[in-house]
Protein backbone atom coordinates (compact mmCIF):
# COMPACT_ATOMS: atom_id res chain seq x y z
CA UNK A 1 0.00 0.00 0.00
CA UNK A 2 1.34 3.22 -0.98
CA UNK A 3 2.22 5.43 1.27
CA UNK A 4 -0.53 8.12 1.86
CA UNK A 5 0.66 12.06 1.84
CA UNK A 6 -1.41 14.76 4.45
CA UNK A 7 -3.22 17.39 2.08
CA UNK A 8 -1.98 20.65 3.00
CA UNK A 9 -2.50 24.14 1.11
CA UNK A 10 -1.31 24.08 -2.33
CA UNK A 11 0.16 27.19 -2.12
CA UNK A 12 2.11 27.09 0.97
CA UNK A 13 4.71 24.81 -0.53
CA UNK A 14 6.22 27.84 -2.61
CA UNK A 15 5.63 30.41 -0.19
CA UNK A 16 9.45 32.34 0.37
CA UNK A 17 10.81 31.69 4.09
CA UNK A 18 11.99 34.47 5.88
CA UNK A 19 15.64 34.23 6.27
CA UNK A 20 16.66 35.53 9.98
CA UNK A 21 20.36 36.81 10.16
CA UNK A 22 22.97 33.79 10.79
CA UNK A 23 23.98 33.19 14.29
CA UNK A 24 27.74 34.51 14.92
CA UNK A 25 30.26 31.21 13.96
CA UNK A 26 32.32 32.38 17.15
CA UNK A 27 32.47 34.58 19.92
CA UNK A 28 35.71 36.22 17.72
CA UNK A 29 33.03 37.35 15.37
CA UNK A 30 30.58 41.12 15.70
CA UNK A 31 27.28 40.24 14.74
CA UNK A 32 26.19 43.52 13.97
CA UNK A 33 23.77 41.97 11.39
CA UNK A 34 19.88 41.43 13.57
CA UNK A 35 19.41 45.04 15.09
CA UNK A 36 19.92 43.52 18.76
CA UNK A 37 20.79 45.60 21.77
CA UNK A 38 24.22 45.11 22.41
CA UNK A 39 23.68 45.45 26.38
CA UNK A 40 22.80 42.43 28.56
CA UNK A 41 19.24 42.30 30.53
CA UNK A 42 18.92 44.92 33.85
CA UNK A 43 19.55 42.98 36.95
CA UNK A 44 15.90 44.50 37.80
CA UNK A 45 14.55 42.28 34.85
CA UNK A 46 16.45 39.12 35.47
CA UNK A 47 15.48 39.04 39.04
CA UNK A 48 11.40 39.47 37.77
CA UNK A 49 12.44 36.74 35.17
CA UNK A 50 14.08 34.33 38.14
CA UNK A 51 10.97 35.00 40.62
CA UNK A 52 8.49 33.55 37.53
CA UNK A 53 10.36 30.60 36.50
CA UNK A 54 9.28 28.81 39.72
CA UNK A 55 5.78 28.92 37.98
CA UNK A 56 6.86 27.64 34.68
CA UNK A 57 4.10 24.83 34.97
CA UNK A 58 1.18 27.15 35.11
CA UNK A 59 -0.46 28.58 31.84
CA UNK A 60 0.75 32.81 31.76
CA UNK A 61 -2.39 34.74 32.01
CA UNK A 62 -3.47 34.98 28.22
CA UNK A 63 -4.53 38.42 28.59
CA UNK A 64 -1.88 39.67 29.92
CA UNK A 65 -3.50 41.91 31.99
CA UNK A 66 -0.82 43.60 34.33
CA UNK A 67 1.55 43.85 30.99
CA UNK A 68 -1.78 45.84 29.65
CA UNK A 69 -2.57 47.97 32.43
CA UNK A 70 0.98 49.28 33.25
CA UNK A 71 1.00 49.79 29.38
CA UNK A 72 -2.03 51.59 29.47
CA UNK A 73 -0.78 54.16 32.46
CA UNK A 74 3.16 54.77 30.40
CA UNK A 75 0.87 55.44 27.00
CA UNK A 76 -2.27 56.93 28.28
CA UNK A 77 -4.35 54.91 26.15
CA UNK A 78 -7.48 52.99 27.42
CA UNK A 79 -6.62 49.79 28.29
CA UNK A 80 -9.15 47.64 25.99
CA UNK A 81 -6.71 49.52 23.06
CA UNK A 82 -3.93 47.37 23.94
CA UNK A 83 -3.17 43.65 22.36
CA UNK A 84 0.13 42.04 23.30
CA UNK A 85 1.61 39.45 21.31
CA UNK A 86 4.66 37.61 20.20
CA UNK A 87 6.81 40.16 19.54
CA UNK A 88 5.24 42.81 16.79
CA UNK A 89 6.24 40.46 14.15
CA UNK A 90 3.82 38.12 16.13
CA UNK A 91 0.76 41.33 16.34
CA UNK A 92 1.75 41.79 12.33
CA UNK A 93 0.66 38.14 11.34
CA UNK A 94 -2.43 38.60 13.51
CA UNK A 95 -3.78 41.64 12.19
CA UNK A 96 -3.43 40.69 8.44
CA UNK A 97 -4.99 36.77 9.22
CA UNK A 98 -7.25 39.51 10.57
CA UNK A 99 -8.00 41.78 7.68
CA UNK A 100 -6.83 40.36 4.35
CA UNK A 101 -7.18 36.99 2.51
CA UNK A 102 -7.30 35.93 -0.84
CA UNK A 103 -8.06 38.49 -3.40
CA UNK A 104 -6.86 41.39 -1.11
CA UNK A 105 -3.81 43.68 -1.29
CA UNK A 106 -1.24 44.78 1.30
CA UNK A 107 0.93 47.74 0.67
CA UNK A 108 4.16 48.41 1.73
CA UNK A 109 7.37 50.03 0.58
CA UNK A 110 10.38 48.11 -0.59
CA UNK A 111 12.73 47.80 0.33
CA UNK A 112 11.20 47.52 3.74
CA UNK A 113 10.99 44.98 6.61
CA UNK A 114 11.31 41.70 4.56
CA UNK A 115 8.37 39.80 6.67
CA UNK A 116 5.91 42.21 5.56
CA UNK A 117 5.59 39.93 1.67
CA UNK A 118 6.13 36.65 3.54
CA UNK A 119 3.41 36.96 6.14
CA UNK A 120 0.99 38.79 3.16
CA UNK A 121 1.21 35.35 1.29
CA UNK A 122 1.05 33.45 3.96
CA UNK A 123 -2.25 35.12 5.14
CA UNK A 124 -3.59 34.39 1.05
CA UNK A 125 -3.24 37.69 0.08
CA UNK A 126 -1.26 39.59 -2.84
CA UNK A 127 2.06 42.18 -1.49
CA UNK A 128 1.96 45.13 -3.32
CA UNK A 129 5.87 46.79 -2.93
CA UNK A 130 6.05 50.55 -3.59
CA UNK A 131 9.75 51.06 -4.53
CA UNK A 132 11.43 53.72 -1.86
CA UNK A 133 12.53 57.50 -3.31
CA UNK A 134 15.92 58.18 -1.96
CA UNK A 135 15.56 55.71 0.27
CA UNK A 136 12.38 56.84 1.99
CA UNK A 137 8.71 56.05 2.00
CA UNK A 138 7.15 57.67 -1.38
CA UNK A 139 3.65 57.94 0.08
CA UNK A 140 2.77 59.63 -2.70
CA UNK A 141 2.81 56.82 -4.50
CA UNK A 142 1.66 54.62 -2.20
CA UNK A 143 -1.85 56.54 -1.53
CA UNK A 144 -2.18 56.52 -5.44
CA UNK A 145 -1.55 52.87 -5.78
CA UNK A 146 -4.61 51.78 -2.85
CA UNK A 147 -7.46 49.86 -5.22
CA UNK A 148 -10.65 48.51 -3.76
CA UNK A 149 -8.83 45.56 -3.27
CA UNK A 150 -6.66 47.17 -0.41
CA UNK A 151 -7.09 45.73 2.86
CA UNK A 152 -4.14 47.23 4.49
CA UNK A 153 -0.96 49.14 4.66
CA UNK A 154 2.48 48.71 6.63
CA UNK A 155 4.28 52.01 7.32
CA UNK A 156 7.57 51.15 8.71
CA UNK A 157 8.76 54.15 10.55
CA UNK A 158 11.78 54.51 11.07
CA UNK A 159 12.37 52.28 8.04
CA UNK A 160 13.87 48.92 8.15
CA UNK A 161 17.01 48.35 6.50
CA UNK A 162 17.39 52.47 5.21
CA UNK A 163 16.57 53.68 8.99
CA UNK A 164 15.03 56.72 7.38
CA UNK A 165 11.84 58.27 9.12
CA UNK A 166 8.47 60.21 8.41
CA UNK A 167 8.09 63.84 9.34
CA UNK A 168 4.55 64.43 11.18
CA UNK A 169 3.23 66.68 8.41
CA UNK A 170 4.00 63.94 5.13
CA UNK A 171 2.72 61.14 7.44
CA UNK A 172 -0.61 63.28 8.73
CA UNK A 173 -1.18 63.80 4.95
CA UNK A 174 -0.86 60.24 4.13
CA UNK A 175 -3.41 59.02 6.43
CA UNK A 176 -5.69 61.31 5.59
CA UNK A 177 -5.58 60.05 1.86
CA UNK A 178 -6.01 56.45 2.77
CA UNK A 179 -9.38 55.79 2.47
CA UNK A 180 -11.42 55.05 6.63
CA UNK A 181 -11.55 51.20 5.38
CA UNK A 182 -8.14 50.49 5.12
CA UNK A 183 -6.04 49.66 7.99
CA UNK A 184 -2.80 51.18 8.37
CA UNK A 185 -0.32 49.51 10.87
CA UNK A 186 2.53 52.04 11.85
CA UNK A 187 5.08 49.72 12.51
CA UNK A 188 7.28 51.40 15.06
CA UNK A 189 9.61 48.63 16.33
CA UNK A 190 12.77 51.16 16.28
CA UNK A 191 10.93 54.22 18.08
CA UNK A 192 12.57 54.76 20.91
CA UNK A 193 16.09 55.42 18.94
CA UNK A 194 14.09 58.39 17.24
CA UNK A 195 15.45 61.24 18.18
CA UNK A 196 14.41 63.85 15.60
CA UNK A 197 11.65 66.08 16.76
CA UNK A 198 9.80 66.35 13.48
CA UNK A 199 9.25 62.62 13.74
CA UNK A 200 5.65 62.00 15.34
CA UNK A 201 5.08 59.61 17.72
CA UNK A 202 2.45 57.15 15.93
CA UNK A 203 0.18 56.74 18.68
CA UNK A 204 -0.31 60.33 18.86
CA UNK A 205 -1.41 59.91 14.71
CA UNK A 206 -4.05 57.12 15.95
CA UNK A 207 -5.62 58.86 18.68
CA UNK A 208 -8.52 60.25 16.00
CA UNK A 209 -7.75 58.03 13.11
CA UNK A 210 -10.05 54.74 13.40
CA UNK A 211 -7.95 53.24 10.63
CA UNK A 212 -4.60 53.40 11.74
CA UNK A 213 -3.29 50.72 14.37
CA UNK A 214 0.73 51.10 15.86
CA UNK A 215 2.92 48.38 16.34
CA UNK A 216 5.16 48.31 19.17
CA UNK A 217 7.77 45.82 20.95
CA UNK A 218 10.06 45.13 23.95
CA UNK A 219 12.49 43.63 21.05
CA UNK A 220 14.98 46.30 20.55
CA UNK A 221 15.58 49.02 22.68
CA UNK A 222 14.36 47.22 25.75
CA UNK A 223 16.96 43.89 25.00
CA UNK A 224 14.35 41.39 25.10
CA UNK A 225 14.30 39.67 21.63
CA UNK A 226 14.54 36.37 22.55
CA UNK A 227 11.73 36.46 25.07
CA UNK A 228 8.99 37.43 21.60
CA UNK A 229 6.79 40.11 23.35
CA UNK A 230 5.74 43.59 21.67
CA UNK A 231 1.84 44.93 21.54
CA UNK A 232 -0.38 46.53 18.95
CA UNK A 233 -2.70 49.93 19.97
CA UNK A 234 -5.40 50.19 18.36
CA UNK A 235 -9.23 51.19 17.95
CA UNK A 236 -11.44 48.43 19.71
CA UNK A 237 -12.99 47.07 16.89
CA UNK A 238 -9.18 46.25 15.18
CA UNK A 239 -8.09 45.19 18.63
CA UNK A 240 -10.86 43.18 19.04
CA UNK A 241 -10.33 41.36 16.12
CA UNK A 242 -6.56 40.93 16.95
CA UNK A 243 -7.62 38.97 20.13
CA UNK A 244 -9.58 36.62 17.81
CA UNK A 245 -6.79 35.98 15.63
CA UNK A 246 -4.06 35.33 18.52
CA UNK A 247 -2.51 32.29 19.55
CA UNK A 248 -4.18 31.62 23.01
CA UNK A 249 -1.31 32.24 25.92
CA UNK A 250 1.15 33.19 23.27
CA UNK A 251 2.87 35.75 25.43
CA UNK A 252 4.94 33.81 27.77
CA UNK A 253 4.65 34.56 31.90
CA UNK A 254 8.48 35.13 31.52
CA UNK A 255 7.80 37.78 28.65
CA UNK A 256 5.12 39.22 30.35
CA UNK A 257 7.31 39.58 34.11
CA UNK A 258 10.91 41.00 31.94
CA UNK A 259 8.72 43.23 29.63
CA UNK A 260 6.77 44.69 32.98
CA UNK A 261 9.69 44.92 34.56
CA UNK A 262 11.59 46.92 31.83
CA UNK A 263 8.82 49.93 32.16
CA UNK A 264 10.05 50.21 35.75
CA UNK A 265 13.64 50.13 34.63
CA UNK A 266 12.63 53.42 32.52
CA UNK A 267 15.38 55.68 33.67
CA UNK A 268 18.29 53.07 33.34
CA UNK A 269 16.69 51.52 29.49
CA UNK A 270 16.97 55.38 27.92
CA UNK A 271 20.62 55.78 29.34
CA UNK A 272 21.65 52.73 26.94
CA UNK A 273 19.35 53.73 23.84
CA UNK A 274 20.99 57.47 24.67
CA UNK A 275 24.15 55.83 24.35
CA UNK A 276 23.42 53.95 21.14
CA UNK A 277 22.32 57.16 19.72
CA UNK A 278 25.34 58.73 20.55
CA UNK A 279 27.32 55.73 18.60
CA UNK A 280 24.89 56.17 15.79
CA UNK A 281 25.69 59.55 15.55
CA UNK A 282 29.39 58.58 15.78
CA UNK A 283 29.51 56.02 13.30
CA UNK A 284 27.62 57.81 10.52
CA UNK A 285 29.81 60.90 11.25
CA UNK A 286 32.95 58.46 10.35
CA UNK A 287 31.65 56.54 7.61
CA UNK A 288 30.19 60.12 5.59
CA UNK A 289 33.59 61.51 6.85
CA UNK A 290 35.39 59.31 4.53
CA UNK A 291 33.23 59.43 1.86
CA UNK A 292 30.50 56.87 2.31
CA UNK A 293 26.57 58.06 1.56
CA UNK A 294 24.52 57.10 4.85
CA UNK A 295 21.18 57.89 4.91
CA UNK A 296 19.87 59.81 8.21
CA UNK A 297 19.05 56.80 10.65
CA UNK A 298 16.34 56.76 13.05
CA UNK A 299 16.99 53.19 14.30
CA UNK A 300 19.33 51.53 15.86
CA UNK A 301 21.72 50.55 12.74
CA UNK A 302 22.82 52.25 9.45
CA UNK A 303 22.82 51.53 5.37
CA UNK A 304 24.96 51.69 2.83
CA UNK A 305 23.69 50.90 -0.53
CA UNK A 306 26.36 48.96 -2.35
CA UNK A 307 24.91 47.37 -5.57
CA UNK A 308 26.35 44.60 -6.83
CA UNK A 309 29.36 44.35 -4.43
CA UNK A 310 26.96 44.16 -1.57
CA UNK A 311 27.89 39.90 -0.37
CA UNK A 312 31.20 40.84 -1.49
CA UNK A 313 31.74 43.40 1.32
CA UNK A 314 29.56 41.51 3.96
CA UNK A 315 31.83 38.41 2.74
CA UNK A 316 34.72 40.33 3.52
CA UNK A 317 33.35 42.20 6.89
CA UNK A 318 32.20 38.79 8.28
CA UNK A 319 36.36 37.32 7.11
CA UNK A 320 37.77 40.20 9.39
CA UNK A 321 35.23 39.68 12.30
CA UNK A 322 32.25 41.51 11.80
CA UNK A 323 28.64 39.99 10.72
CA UNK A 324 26.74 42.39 8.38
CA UNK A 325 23.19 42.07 7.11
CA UNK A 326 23.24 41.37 3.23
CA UNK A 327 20.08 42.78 1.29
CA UNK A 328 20.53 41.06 -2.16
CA UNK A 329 22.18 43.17 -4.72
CA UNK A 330 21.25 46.35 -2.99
CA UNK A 331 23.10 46.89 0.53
CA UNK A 332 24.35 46.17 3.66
CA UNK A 333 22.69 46.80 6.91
CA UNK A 334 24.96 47.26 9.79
CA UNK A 335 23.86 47.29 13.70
CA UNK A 336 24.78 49.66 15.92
CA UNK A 337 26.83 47.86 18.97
CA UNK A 338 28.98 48.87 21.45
CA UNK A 339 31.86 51.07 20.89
CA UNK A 340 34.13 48.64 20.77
CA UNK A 341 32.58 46.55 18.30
CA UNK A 342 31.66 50.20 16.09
CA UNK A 343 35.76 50.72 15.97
CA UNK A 344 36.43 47.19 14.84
CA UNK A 345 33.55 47.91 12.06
CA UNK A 346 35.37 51.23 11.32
CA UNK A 347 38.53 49.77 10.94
CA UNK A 348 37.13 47.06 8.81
CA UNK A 349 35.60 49.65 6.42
CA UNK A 350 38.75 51.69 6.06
CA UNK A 351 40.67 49.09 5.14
CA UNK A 352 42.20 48.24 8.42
CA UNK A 353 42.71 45.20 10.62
CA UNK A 354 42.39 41.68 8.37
CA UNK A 355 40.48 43.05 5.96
CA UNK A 356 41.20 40.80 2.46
CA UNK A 357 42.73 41.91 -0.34
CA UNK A 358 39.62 41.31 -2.50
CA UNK A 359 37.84 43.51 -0.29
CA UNK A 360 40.66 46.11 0.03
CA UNK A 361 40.22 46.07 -4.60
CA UNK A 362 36.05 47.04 -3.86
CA UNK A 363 37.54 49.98 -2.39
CA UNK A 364 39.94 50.94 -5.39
CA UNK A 365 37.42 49.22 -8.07
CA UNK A 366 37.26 52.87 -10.57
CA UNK A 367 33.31 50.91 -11.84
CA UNK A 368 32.03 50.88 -8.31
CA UNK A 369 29.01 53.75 -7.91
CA UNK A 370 29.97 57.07 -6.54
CA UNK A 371 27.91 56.44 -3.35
CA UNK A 372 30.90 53.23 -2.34
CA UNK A 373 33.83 55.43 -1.58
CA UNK A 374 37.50 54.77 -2.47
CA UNK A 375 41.21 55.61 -0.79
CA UNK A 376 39.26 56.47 2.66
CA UNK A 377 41.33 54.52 5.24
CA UNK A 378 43.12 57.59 6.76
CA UNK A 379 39.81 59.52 7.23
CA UNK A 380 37.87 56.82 9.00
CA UNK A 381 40.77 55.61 11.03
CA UNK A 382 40.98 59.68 12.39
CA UNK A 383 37.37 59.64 12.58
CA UNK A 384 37.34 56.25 14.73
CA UNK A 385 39.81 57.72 17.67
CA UNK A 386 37.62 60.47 18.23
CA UNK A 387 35.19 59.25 20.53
């Protein structure tokens, strides 16, 4: 008798898999390549992670009701706003399963955060990618290309890989456009590295806007990617269906304690995204110093668009010790980390430490595009020992 195969959607087989950024081979090796916070947990949020594991055999409340009502007090918003989830790449996949299926669109901009396609097919619907215009959200375009077929929008802001950001007045204008039945999720996984004033604080933008939801998570600035936990605000007919959607007890009683815990820790959390700003700041100084073109980041990394010698230099980056994230044949995205591993990334990029010589040639190559500078070694090393 043959042997009998499950039948499973047809379509899932050739679905794309999203393709995280590689573990580090070796503790020798940077991995400034998955936009992690360089800096270990507070003490304060290992000790509330410690005091739950001795209740690791109950269920975690699946509402996650303290999480929601000390998120409610930090972001005055009414608490029945408020959906946690597994991380906001979790909240993402529940609000399209939510509000598109087959025969619907989803908008984004490309290049943008490289779930947003995979977790549109998965959900049955079609991606729609609106290319970027100078690296930055041409919304614009993207109002003029929603169709009764659009279901909803992603508005990554800042912008993952280009770390560029929406000024309040472009953004206000865009929402207005979008038409009240389309949902538009401002993803805002890297605001709390924002530190230009004419970038709006989303939830502010959904206050009066039924149609716009914000994505949030305790990911990034907060140090807790491994633990999965980040939150969606919106309306309470969107947030009701998010509950709907969810994974029952998908937020973990260990995520919910560390994330809790890391809105008490307020004070001590900004001092280390303060100081990643700084070595933003530092960095991108350095690398325009010598020639490089770096878009204004937002976030918590930088981009440098390098064509078709993008694997070559992560190749050659990840040879002398440092991981980058490789984007196809368009860039590099590099985390920001501590200053120690920022100067052994500036060193690499001038030309210094074991850089190899096929790397070193990129930098001489007379066909590379003006934005990938050449002969900058001196300038970045000068620009590296002033910190």
């Amino acid at each position: 008798m043959a042997a009998s195969v499950p039948r499973l959607r047809a379509d899932v087989s050739g679905l794309p898999r999203y393709v995280p950024g590689r573990a580090a081979p070796s503790d020798l090796v940077d991995k400034l390549s998955s936009n992690e916070n360089p800096f270990p947990p507070l003490p304060s949020v290992v000790a509330a992670m410690c005091a739950e594991l001795g209740r690791v055999n109950r269920y975690p409340d699946a509402t996650s009701r303290e999480l929601v009502e000390e998120l409610s007090a930090v972001l005055a918003v009414p608490p029945e706003h408020l959906v946690p989830g597994t991380g906001s790449l979790g909240v993402a996949g529940d609000l399209l399963r939510a509000a598109a299926g087959e025969g619907d669109e989803v908008l984004f901009a490309w290049r943008s955060f490289e779930a947003y396609p995979l977790l549109t097919w998965a959900s049955g619907a079609t991606p729609v990618r609106i290319p970027l215009r100078d690296e930055r959200h041409d919304l614009e375009a993207m109002a003029d290309a929603v169709t009764d077929r659009t279901r909803l929008i992603f508005v990554c802001n800042p912008n993952n890989p280009t770390g560029t950001a929406m000024h309040r007045g472009e953004l206000a204008r865009f929402l207005d456009r979008v038409p009240g039945h389309v949902l538009v999720v401002l993803d805002e996984a890297y605001r709390e590295f924002v530190d230009d004033t004419g970038v709006p604080d989303g939830i502010a933008l959904y206050r009066d806007r039924p149609h716009v939801a914000v994505l949030r998570t305790f990911s990034k600035a907060y140090g807790l990617a491994r633990l999965r936990v980040g939150y969606a605000v919106a309306h309470p007919p969107v947030a009701a269906a998010l509950r709907a959607c969810a994974v029952p007890f998908g937020v973990s009683g260990l995520a919910q304690a560390a994330a809790r815990a890391s809105l008490h820790a307020g004070p001590e959390l900004h001092e280390r995204v303060r100081t990643l700003v700084a070595e933003r700041a530092r960095v991108t100084r350095a690398l325009r110093a010598a020639g490089w073109s770096v878009p204004e980041s937002q976030a918590n990394f930088v981009w440098l668009r390098l064509g078709s010698h993008t694997s070559t230099f992560a190749d050659a980056c990840e040879a002398a010790g440092v991981m980058v994230r490789p984007f196809g044949d368009e860039g590099v995205r590099i985390t920001i980390g501590t200053p120690e591993e920022n100067d052994h990334l500036l060193k690499i990029v001038g030309g210094f430490g074991r850089v190899p010589e096929f790397c070193r040639q990129i930098l001489t190559d007379s066909r590379i595009p003006s934005s990938f500078p050449r002969g900058t070694s001196n300038q970045i090393q000068d620009s590296t020992e002033k910190h």
